[in-house]
C-alpha atoms as a PDB file:
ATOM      1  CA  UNK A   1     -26.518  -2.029 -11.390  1.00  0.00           C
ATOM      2  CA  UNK A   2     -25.691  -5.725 -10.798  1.00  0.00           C
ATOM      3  CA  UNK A   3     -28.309  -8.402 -10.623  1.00  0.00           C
ATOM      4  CA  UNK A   4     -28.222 -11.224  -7.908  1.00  0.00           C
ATOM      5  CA  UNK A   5     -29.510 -14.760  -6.712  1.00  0.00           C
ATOM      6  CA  UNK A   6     -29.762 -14.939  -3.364  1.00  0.00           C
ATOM      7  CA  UNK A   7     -30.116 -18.193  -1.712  1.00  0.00           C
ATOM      8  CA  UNK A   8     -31.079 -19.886   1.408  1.00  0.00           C
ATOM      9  CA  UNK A   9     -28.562 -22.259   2.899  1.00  0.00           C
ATOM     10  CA  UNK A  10     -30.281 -25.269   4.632  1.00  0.00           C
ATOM     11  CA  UNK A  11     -32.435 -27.228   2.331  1.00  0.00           C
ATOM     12  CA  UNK A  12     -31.611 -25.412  -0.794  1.00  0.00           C
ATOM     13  CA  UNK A  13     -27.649 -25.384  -1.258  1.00  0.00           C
ATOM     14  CA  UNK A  14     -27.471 -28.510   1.044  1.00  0.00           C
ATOM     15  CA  UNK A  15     -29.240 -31.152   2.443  1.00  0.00           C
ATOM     16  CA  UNK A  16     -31.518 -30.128   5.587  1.00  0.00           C
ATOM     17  CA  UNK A  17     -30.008 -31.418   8.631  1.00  0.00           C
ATOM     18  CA  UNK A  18     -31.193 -30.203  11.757  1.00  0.00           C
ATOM     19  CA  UNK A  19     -29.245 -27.519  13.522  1.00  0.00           C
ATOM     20  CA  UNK A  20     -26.197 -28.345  11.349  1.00  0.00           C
ATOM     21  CA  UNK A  21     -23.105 -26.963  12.938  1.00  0.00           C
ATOM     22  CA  UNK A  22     -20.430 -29.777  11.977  1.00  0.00           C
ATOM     23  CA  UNK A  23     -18.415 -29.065   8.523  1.00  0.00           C
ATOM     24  CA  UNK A  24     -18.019 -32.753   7.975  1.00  0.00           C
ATOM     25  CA  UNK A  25     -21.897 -33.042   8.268  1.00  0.00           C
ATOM     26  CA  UNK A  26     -22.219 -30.825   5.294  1.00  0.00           C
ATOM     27  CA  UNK A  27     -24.072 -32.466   1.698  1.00  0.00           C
ATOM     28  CA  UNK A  28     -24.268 -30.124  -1.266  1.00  0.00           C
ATOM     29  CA  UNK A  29     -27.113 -31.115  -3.392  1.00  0.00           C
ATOM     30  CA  UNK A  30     -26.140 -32.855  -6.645  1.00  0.00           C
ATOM     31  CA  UNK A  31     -25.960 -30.639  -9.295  1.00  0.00           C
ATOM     32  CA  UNK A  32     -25.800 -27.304  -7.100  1.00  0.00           C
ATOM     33  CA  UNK A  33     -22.805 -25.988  -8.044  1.00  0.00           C
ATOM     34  CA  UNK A  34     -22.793 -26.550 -12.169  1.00  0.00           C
ATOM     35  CA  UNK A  35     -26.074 -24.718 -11.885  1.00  0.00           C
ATOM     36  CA  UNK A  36     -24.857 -21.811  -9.555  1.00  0.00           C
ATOM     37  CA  UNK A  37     -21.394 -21.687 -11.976  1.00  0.00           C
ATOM     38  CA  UNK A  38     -24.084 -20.651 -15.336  1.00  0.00           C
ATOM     39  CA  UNK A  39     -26.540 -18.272 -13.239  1.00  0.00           C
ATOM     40  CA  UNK A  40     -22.376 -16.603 -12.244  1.00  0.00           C
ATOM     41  CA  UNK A  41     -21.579 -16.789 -15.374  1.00  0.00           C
ATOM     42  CA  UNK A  42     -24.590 -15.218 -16.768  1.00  0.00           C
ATOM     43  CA  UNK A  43     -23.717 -12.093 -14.590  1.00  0.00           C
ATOM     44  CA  UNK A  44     -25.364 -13.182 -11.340  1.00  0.00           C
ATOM     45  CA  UNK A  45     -23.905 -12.037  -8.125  1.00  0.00           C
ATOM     46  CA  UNK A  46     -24.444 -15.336  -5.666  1.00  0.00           C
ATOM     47  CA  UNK A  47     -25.408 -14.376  -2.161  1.00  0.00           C
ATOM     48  CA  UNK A  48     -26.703 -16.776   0.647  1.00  0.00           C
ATOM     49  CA  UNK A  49     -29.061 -15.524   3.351  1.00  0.00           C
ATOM     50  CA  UNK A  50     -29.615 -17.880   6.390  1.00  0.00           C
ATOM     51  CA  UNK A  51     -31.738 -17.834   9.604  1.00  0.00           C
ATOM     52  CA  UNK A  52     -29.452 -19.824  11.627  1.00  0.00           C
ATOM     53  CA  UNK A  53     -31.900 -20.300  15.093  1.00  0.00           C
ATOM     54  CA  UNK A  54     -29.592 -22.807  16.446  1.00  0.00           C
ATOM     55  CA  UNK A  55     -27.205 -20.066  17.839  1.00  0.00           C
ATOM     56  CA  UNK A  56     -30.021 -18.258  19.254  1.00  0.00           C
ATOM     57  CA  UNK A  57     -31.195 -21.366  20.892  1.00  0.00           C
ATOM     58  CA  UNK A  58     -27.666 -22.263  22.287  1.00  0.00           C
ATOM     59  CA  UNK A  59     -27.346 -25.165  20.741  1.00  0.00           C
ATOM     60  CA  UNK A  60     -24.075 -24.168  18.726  1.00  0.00           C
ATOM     61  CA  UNK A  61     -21.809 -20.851  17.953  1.00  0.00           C
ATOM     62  CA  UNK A  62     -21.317 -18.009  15.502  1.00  0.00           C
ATOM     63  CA  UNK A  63     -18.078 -19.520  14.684  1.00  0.00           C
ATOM     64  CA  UNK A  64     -19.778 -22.881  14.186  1.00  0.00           C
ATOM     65  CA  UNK A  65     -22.046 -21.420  11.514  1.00  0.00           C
ATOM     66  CA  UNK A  66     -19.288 -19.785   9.710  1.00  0.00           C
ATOM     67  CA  UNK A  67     -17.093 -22.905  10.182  1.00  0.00           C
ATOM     68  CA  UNK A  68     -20.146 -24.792   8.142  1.00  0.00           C
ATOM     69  CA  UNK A  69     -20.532 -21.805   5.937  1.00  0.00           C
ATOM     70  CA  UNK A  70     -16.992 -21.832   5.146  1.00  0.00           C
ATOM     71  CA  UNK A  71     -17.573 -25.947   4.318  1.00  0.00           C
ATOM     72  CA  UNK A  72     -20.190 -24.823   1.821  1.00  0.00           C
ATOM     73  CA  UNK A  73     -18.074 -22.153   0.197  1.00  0.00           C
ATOM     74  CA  UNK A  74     -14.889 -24.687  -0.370  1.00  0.00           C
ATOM     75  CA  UNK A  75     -17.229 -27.637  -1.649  1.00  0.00           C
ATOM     76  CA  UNK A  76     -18.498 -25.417  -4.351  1.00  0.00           C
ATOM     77  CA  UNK A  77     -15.632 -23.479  -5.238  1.00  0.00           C
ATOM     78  CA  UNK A  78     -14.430 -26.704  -6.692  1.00  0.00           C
ATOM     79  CA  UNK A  79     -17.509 -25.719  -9.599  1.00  0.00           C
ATOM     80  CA  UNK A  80     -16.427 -22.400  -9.900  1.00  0.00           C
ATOM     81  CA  UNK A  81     -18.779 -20.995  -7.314  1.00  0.00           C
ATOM     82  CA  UNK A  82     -18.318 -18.015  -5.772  1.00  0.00           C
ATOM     83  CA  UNK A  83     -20.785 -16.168  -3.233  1.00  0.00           C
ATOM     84  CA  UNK A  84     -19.660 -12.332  -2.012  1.00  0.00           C
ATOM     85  CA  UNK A  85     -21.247 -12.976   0.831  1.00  0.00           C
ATOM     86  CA  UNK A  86     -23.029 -15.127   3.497  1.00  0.00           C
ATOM     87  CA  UNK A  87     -25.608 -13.090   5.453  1.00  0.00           C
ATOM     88  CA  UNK A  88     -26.695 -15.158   8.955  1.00  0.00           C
ATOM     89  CA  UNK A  89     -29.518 -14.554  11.163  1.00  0.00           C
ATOM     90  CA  UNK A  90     -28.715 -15.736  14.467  1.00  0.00           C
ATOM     91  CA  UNK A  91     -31.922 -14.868  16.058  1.00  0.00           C
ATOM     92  CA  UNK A  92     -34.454 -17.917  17.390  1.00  0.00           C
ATOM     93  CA  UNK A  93     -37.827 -17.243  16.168  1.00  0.00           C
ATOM     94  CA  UNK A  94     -39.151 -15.966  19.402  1.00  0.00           C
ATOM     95  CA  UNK A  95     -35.986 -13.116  19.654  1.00  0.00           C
ATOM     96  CA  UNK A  96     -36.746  -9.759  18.233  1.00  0.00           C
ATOM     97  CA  UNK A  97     -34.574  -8.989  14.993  1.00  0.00           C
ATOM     98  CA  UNK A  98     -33.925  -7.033  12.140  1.00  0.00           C
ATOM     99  CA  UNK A  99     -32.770  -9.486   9.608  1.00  0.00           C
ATOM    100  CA  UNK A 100     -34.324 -12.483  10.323  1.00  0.00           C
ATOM    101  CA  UNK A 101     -36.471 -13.845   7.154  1.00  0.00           C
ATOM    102  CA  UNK A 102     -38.790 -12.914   6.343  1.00  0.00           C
ATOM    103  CA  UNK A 103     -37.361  -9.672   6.834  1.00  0.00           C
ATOM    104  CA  UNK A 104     -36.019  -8.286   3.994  1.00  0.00           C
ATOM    105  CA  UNK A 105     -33.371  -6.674   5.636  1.00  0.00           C
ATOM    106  CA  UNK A 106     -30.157  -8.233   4.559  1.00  0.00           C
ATOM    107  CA  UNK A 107     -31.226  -8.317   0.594  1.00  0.00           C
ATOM    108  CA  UNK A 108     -31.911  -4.355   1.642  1.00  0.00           C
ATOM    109  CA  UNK A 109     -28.234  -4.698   2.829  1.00  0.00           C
ATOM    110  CA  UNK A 110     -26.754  -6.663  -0.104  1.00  0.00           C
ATOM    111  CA  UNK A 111     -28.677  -3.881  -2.259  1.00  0.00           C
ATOM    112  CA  UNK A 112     -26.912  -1.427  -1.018  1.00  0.00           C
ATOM    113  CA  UNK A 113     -23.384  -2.720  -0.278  1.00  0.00           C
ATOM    114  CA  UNK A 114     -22.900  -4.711  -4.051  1.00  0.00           C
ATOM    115  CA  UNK A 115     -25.470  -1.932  -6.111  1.00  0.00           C
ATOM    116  CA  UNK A 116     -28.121  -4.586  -6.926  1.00  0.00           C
ATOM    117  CA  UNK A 117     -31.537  -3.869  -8.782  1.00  0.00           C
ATOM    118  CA  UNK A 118     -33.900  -5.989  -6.779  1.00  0.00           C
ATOM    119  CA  UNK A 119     -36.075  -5.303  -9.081  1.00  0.00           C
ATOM    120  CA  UNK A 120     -33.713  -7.915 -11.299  1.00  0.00           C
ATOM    121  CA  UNK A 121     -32.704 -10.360  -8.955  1.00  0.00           C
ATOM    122  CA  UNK A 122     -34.042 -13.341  -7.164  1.00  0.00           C
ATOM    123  CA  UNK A 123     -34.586 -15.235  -4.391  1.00  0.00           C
ATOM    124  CA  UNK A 124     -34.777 -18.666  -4.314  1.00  0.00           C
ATOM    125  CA  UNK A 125     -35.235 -21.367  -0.503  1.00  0.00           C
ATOM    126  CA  UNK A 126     -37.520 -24.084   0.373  1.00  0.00           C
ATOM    127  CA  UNK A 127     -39.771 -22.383   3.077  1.00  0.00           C
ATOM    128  CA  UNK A 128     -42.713 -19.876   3.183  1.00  0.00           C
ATOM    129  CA  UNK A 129     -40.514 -17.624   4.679  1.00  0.00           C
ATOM    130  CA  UNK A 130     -37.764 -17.786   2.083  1.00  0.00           C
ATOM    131  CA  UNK A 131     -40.479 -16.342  -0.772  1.00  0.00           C
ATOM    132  CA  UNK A 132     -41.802 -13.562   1.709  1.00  0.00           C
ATOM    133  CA  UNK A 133     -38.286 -12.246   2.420  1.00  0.00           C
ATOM    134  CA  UNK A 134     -38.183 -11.767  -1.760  1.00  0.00           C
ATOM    135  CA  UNK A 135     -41.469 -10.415  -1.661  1.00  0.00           C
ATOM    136  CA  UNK A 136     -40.669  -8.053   0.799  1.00  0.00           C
ATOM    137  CA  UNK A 137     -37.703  -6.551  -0.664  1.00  0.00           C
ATOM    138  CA  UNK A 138     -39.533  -6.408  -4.213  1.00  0.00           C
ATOM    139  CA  UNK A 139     -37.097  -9.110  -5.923  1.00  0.00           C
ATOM    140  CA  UNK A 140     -38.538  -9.862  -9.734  1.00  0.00           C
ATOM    141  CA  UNK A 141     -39.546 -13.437  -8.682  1.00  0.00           C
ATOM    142  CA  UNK A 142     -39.087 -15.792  -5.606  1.00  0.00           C
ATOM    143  CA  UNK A 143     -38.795 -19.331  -6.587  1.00  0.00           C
ATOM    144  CA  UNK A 144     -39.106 -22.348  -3.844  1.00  0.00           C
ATOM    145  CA  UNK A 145     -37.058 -25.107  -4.678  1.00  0.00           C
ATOM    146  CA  UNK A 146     -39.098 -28.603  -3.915  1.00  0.00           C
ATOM    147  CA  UNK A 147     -35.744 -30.171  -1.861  1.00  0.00           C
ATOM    148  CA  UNK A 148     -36.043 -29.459   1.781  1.00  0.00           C
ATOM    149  CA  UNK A 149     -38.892 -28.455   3.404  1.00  0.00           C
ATOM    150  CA  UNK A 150     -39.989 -27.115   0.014  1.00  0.00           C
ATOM    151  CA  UNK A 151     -42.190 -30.370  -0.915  1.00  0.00           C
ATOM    152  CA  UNK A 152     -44.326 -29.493   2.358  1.00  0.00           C
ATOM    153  CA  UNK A 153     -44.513 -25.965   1.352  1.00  0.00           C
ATOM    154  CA  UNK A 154     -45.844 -26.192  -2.315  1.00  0.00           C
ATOM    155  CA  UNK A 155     -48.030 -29.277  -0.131  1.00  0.00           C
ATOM    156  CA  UNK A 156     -49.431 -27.081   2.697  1.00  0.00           C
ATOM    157  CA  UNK A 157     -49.518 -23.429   1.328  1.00  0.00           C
ATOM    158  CA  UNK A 158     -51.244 -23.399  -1.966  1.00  0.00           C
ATOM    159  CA  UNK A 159     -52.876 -19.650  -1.687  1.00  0.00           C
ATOM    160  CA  UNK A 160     -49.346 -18.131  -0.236  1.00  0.00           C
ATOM    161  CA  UNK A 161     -47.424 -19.538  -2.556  1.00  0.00           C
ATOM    162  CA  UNK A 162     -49.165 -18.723  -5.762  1.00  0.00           C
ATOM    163  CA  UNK A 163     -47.081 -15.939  -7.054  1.00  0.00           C
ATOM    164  CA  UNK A 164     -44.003 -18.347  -6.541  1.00  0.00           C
ATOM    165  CA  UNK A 165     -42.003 -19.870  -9.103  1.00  0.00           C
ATOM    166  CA  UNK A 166     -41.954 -23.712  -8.127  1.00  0.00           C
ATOM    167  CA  UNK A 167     -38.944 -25.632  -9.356  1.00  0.00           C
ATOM    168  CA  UNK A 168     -37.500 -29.212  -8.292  1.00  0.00           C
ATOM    169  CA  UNK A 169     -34.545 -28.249  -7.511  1.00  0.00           C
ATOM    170  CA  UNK A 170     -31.249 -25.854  -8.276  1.00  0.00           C
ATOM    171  CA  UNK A 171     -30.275 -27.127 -11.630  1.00  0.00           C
ATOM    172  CA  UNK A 172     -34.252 -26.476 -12.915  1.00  0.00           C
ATOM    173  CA  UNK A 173     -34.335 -23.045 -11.112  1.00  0.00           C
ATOM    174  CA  UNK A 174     -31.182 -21.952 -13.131  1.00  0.00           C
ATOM    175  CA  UNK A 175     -32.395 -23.187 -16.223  1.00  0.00           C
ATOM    176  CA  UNK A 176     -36.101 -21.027 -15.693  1.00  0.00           C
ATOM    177  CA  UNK A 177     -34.092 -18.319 -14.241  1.00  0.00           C
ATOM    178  CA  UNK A 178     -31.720 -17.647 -17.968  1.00  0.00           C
ATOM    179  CA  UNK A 179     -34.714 -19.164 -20.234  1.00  0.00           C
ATOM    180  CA  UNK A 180     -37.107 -16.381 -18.952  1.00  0.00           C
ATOM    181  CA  UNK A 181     -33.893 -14.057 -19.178  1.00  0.00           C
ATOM    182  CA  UNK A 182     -33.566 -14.905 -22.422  1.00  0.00           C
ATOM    183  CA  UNK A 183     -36.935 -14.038 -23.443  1.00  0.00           C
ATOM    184  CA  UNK A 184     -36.529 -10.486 -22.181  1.00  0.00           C
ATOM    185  CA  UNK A 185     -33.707  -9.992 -24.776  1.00  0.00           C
ATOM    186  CA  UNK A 186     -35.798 -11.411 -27.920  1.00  0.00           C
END
């Protein structure tokens, strides 16, 4: 079975821009993909699970998403990075769904479709909601990155967040994610 990292998009691979639906608009954070490129290298399968609301709202497309996701996949590339898939909720909060986080659905999904031990993997975004959809699907840790929202989080939600793994950014959550790997092996 294959271990994974799944990742949120907004606020975690790029900068947090609000109902971002314009490629051009798109800022990877510094350092994202040489830390991505050693958690692949390691034998991590990269996935990237997204509530995108905005297209529930009507405030942009399907096709817009995936023409931003597709802006996210070539900027990283250039590191190496490659994700199987991108898994988007386009549900607003207030529409019923079956994969929107904190649902566990899609890493259920992912599981399934790629053979990954959840029990192995990890999920990693800078909102409440990001941890719970690890929780839920039984991933070995979920870590909230502090860029983002993720400042506010580790801020506001002291008791919820407890069992999280709290890291400033990407490059320190792939250097906890391989040093605690490591141990195991010792």
């Amino acid at each position: 079975m294959n271990r994974a990292i799944f990742l949120d998009r907004d606020g975690t691979l790029i900068v947090e821009k609000n109902y971002l639906h314009k490629p051009e608009d798109v800022v990877v954070f510094p350092g994202a993909g040489a830390a991505l490129k050693k958690l692949s290298d390691a034998g991590f399968k990269l996935l990237v699970v997204t509530n995108q609301s905005g297209i529930g709202r009507g405030y942009f497309t399907m096709a817009d998403a995936e023409s931003v996701n597709d802006r996210v996949n070539q900027e990283l590339a250039r590191d190496g990075v490659h994700f199987e898939k991108t898994y988007i909720a386009p549900e607003a909060p207030d529409q019923p769904s079956r994969v929107r986080k904190p649902s566990p659905q899609f890493l259920f999904d992912a599981r399934d479709e790629f053979n990954l031990n959840l029990t192995e993997s990890f999920m990693v975004g800078d909102k409440l909601i990001d941890l719970e959809c690890g929780w839920n699907a039984g991933v070995k840790k979920s870590i909230l990155v502090r860029t983002g929202y993720g400042a506010g989080v580790e801020r506001d939600n002291a008791e919820q967040i407890k069992n999280a793994i709290i890291v400033d950014g990407l490059t320190e959550m792939a250097e906890w994610i391989l040093e605690s790997n490591s141990k195991l092996k010792t």
